[in-house]
N, C-alpha and C. Protein backbone atom coordinates (compact mmCIF):
# COMPACT_ATOMS: atom_id res chain seq x y z
N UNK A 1 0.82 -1.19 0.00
CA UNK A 1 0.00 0.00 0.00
C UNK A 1 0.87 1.26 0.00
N UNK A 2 1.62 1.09 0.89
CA UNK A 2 3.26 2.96 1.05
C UNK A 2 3.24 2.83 -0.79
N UNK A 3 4.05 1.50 -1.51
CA UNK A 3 4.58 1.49 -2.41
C UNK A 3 3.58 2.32 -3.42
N UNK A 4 2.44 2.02 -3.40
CA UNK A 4 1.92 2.33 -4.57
C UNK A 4 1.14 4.12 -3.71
N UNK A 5 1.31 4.28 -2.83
CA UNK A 5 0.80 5.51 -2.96
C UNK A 5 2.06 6.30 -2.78
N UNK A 6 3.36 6.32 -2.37
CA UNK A 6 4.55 6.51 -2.80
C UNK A 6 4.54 6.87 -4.62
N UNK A 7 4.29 5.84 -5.40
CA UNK A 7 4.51 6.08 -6.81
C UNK A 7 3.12 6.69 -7.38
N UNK A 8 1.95 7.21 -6.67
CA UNK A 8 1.21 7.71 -6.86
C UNK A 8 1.78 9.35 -6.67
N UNK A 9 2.28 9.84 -5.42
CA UNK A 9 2.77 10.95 -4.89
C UNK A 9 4.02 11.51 -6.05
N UNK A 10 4.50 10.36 -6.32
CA UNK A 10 5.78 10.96 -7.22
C UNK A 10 5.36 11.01 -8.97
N UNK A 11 4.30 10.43 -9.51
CA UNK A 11 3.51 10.36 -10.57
C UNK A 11 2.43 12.27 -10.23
N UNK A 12 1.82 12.26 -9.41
CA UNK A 12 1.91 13.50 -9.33
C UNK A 12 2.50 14.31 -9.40
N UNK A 13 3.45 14.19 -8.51
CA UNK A 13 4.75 15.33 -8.75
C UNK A 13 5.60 15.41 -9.68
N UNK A 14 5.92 14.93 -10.18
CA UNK A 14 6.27 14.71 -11.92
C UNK A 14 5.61 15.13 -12.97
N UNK A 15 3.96 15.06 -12.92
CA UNK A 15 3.14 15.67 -13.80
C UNK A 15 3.05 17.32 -13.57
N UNK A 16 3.38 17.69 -12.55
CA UNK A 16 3.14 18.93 -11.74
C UNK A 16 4.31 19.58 -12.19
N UNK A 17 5.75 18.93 -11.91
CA UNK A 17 7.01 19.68 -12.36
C UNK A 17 6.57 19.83 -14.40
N UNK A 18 5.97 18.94 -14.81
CA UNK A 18 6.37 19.14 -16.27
C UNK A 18 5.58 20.06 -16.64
N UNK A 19 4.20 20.13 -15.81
CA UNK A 19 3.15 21.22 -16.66
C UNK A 19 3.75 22.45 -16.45
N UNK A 20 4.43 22.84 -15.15
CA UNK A 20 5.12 24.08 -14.90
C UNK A 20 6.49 24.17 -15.44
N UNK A 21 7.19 23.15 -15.92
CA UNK A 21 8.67 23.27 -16.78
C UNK A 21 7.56 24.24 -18.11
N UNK A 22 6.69 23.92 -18.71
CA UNK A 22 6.52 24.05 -20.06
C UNK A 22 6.37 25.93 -20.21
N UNK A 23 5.91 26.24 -18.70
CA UNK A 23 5.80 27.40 -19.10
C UNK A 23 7.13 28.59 -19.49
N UNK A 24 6.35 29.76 -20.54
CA UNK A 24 6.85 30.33 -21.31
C UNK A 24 6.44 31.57 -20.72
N UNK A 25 7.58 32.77 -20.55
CA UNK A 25 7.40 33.85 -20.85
C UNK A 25 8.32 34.96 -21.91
N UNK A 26 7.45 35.60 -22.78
CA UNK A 26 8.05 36.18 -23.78
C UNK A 26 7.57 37.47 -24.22
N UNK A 27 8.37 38.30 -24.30
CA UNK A 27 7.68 39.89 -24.44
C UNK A 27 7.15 39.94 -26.12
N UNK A 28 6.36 40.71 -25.99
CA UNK A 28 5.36 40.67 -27.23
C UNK A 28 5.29 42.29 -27.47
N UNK A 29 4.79 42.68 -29.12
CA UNK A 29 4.06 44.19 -29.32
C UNK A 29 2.51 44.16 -28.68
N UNK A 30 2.45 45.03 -28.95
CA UNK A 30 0.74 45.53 -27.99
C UNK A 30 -0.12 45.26 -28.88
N UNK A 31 0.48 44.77 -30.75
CA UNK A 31 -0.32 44.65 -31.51
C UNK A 31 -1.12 43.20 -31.29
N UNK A 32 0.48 42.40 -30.63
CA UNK A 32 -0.10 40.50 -30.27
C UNK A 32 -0.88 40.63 -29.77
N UNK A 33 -1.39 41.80 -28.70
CA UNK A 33 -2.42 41.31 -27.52
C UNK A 33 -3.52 40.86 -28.16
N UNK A 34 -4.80 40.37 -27.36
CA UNK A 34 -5.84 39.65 -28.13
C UNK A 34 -6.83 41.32 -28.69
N UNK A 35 -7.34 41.46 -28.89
CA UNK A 35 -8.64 42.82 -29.42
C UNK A 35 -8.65 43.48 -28.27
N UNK A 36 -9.40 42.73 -27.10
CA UNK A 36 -10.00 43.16 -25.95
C UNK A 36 -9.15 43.71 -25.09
N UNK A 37 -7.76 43.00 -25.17
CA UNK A 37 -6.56 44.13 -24.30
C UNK A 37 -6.29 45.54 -24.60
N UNK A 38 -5.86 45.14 -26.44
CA UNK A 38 -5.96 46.22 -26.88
C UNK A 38 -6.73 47.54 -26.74
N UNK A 39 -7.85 47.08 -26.95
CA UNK A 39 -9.22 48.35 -26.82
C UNK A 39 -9.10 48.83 -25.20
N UNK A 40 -8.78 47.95 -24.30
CA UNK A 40 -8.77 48.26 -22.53
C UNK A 40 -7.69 49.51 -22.40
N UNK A 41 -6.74 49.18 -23.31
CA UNK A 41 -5.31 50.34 -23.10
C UNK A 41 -6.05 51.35 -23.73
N UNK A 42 -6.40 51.25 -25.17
CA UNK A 42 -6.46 52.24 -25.92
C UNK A 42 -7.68 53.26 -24.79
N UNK A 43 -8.08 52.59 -24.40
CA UNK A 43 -9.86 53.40 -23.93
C UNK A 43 -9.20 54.06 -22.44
N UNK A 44 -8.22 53.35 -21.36
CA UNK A 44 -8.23 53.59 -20.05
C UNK A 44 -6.41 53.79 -19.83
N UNK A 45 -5.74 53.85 -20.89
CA UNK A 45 -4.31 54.38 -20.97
C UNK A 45 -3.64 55.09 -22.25
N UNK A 46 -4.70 55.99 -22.68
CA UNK A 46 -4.35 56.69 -24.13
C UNK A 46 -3.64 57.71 -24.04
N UNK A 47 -2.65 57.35 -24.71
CA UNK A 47 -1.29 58.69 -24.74
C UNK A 47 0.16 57.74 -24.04
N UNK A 48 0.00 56.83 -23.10
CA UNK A 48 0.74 56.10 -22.71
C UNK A 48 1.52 54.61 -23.30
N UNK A 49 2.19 54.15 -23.66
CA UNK A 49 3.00 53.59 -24.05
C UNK A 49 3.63 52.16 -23.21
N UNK A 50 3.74 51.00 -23.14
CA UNK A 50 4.01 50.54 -22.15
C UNK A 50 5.21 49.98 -22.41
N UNK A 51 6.13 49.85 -21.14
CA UNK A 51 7.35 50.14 -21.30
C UNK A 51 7.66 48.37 -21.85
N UNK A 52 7.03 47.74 -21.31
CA UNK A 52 6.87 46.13 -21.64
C UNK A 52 5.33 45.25 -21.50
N UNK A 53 5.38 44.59 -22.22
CA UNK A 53 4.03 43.49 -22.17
C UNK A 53 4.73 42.50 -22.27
N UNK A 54 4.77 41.34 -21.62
CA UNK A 54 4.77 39.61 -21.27
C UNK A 54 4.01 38.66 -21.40
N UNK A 55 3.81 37.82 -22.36
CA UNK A 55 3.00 36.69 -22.98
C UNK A 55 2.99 35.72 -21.62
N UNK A 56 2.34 35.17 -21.03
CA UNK A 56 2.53 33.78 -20.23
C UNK A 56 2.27 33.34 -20.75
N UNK A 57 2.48 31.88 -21.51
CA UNK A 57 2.08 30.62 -21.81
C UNK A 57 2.21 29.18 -20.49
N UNK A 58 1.17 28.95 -20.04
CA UNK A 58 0.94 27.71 -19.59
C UNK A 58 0.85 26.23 -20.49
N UNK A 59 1.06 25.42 -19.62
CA UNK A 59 0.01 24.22 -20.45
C UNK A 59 -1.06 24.59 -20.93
N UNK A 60 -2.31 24.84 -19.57
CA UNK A 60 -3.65 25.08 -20.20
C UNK A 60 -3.53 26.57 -20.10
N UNK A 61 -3.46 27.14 -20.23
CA UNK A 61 -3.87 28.80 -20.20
C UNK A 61 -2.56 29.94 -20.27
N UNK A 62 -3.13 30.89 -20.97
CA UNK A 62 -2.30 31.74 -21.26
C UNK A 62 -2.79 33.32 -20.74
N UNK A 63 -1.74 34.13 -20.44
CA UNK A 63 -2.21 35.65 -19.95
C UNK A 63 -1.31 36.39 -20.25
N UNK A 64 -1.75 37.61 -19.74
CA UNK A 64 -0.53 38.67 -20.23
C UNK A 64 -0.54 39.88 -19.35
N UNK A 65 0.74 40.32 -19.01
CA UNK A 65 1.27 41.86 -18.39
C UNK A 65 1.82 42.44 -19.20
N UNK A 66 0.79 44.16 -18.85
CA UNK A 66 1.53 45.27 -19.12
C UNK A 66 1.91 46.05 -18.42
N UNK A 67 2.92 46.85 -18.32
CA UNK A 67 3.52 47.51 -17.18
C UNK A 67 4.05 49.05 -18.06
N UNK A 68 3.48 50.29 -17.45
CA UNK A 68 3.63 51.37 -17.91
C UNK A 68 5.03 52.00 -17.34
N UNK A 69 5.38 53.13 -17.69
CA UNK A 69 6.56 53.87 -17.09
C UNK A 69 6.24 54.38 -15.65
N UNK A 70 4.97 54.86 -15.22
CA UNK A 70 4.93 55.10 -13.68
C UNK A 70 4.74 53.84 -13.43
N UNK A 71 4.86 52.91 -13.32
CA UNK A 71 4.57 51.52 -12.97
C UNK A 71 3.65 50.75 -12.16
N UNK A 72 2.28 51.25 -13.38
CA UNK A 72 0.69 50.93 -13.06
C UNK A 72 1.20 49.14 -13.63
N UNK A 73 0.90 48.49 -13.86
CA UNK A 73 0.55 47.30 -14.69
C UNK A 73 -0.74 46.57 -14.24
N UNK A 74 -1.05 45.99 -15.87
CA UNK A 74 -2.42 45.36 -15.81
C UNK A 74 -2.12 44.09 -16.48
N UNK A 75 -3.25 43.05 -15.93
CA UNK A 75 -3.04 42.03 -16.32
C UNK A 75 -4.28 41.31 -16.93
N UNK A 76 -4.23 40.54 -18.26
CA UNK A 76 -4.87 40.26 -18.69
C UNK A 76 -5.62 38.54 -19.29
N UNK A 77 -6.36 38.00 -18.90
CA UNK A 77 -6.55 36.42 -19.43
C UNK A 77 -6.53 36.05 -20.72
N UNK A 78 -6.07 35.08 -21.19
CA UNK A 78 -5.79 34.72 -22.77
C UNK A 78 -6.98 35.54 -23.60
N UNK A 79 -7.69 35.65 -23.19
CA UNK A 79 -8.93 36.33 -23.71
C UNK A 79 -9.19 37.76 -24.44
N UNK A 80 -8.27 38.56 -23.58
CA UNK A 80 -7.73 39.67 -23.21
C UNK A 80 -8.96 40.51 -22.23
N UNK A 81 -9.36 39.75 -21.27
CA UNK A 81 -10.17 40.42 -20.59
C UNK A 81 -9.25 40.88 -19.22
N UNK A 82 -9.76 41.62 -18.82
CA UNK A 82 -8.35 42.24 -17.84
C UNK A 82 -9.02 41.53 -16.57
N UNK A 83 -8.02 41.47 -15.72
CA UNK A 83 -8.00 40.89 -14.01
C UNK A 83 -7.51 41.76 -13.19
N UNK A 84 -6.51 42.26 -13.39
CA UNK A 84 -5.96 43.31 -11.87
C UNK A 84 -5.45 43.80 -13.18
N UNK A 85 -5.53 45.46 -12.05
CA UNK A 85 -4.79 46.50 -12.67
C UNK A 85 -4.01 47.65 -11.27
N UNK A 86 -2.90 47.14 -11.14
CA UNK A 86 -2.14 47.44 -9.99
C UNK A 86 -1.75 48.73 -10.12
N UNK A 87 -1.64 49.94 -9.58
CA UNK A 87 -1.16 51.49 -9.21
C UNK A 87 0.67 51.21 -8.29
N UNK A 88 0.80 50.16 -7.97
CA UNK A 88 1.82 50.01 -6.77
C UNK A 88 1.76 50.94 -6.60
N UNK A 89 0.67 51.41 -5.53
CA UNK A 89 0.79 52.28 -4.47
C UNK A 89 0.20 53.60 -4.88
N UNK A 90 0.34 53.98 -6.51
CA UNK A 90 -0.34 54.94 -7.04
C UNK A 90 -2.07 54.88 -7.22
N UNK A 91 -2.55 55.93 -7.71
CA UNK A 91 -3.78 56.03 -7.73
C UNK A 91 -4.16 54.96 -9.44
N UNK A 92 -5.11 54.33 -9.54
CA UNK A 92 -5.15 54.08 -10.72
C UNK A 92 -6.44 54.71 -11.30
N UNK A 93 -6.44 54.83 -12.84
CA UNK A 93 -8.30 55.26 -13.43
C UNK A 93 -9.21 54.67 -13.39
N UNK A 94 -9.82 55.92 -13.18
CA UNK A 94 -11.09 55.65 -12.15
C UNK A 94 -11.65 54.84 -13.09
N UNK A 95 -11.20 55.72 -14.59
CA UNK A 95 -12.62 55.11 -15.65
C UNK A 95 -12.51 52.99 -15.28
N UNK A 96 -12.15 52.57 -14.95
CA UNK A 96 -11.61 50.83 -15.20
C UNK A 96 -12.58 50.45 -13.77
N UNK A 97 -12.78 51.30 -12.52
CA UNK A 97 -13.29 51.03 -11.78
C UNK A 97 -14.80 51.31 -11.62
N UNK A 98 -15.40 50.44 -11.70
CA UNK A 98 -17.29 50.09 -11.68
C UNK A 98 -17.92 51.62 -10.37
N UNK A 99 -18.95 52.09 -10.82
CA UNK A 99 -19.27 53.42 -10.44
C UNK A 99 -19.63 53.19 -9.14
N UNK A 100 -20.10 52.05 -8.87
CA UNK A 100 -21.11 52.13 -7.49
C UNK A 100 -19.76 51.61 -6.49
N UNK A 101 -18.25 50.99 -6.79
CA UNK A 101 -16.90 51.02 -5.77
C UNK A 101 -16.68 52.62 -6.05
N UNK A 102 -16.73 52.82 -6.89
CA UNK A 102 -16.07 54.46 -6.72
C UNK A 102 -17.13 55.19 -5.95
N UNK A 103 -18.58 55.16 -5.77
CA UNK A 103 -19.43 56.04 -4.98
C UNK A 103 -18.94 55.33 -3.41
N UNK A 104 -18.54 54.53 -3.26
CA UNK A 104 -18.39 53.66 -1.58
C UNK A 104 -17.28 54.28 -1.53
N UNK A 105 -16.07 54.55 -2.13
CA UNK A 105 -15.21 54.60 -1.50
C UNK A 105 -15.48 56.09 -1.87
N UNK A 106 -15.93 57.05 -2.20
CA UNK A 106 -15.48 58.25 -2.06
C UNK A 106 -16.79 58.87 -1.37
N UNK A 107 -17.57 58.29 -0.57
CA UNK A 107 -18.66 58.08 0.51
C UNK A 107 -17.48 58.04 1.94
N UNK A 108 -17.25 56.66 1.73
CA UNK A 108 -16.31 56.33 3.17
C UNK A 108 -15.07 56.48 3.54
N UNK A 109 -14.45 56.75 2.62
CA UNK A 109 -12.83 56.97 2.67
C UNK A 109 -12.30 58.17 1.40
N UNK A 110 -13.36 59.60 1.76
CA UNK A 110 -13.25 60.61 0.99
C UNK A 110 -11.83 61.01 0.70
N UNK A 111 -11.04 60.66 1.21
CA UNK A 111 -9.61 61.48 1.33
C UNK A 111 -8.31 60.37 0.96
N UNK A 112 -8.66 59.00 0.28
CA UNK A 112 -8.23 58.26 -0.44
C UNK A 112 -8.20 57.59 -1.94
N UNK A 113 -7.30 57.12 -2.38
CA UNK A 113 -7.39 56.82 -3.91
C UNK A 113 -7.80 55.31 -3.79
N UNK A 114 -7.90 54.98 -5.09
CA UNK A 114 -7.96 53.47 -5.69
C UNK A 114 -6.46 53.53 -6.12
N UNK A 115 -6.01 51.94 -4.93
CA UNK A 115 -4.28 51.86 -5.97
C UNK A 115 -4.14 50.77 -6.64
N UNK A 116 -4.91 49.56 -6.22
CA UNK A 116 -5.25 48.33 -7.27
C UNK A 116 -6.94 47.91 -7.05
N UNK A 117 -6.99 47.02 -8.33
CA UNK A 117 -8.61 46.58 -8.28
C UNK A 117 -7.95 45.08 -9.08
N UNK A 118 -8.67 44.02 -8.18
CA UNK A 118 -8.92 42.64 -8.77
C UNK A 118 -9.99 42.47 -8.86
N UNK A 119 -10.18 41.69 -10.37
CA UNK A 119 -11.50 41.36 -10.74
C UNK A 119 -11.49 40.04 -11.02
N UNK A 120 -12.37 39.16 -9.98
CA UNK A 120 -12.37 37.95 -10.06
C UNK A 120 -13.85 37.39 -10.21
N UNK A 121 -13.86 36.23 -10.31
CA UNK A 121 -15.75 35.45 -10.63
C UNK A 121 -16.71 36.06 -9.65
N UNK A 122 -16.25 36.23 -7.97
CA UNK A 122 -16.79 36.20 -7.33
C UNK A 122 -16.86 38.06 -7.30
N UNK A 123 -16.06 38.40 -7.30
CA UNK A 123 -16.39 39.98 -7.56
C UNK A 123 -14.95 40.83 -7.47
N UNK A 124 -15.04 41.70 -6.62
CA UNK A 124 -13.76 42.57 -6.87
C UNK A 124 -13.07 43.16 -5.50
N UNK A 125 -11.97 43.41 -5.56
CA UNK A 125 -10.74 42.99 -4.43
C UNK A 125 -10.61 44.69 -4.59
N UNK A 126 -10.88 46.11 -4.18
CA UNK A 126 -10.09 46.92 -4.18
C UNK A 126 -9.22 47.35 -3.18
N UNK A 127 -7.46 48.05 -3.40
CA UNK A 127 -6.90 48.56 -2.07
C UNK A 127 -7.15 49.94 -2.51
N UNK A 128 -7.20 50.39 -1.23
CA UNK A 128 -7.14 51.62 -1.08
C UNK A 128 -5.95 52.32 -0.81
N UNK A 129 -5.54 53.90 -0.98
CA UNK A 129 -4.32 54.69 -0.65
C UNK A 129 -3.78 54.71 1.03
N UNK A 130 -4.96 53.89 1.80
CA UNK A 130 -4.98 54.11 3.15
C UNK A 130 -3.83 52.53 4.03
N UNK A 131 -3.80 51.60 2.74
CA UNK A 131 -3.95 50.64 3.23
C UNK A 131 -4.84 49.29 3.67
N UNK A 132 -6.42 50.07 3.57
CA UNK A 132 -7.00 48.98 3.53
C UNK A 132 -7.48 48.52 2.27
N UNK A 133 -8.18 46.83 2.77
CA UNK A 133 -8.55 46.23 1.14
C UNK A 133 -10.35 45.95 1.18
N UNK A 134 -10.57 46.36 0.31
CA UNK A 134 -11.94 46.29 0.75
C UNK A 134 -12.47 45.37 -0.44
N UNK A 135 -13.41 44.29 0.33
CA UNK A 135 -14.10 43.56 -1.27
C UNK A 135 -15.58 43.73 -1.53
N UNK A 136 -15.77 43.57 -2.85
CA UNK A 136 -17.21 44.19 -3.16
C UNK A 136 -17.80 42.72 -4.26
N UNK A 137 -19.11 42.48 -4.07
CA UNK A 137 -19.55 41.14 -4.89
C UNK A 137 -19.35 41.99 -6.73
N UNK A 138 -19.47 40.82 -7.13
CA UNK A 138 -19.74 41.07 -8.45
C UNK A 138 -20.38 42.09 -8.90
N UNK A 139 -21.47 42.62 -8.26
CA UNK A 139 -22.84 43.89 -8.80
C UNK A 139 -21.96 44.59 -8.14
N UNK A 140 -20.59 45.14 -7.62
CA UNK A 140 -19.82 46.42 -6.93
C UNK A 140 -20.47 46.75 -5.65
N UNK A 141 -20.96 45.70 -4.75
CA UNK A 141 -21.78 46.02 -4.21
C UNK A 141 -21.02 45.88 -2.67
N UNK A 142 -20.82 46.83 -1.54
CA UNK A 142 -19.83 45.94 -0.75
C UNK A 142 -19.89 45.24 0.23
N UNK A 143 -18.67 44.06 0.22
CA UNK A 143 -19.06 42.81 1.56
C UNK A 143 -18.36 43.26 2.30
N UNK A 144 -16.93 43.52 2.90
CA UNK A 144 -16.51 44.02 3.95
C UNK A 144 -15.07 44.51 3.85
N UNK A 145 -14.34 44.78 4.90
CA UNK A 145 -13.01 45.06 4.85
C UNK A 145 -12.35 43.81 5.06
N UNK A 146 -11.61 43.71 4.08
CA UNK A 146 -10.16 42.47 4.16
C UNK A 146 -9.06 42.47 4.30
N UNK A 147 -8.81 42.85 6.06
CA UNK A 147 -7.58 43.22 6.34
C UNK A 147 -7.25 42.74 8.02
């Protein structure tokens, strides 16, 4: 019984090292991105230039970073639908952030920015300039502080 769940554990872990050996990263033009990245820059970073974009290739799935000269970067699913769009620490545009997080936070924390926003299935992750992280469901609607 050890033996074979022993060569079960290492048959896992072997499949695990190879799917992650395969991955690829490779800088690309802004032209590779898919449509939908494209149009996200053009619409919510026009005039700006990014200093690099990065292809991920997985086994199953692929994504991509862009990273500007103040060093906002956004990240995008093979799709080119965007997921986070990080400020490190800076303020990011508003336009990318859903109206009813921007009425909460400039309701409750008048005297702070938006410095990243994750957008995930379940809804959206914003930090604030203050330090805190606040999450909101899918409809921007908010569940609590996450900190």
């Amino acid at each position: 019984m050890k033996t074979k769940l022993n060569l079960a554990v290492c048959i896992i872990a072997g499949l695990a090292f190879g799917f992650s050996a395969n991955a690829q990263k490779t800088p690309i033009a802004k032209s590779a991105l898919p449509v939908n990245a494209q149009t996200f820059l053009k619409t919510h970073f026009a005039g700006q230039e990014p200093t690099y974009i990065i292809e991920d290739k997985e086994t199953f799935y692929k994504d991509y970073k862009v990273q500007f000269a103040n060093n906002i970067e956004v990240e995008f699913d093979g799709k080119g639908n965007w997921q986070e769009v990080d400020g490190n620490h800076t303020a990011i545009p508003v336009s990318i952030i859903p109206k009813s997080i921007i009425a909460y936070v400039r309701t409750k924390f008048p005297n702070t920015t938006i410095t990243k926003i994750d957008k995930g299935t379940w809804g959206y992750e914003v930090n604030l300039s203050n330090g805190l992280e606040l999450e909101f469901n899918s409809k921007g609607n908010f569940l609590r502080i996450d900190n």
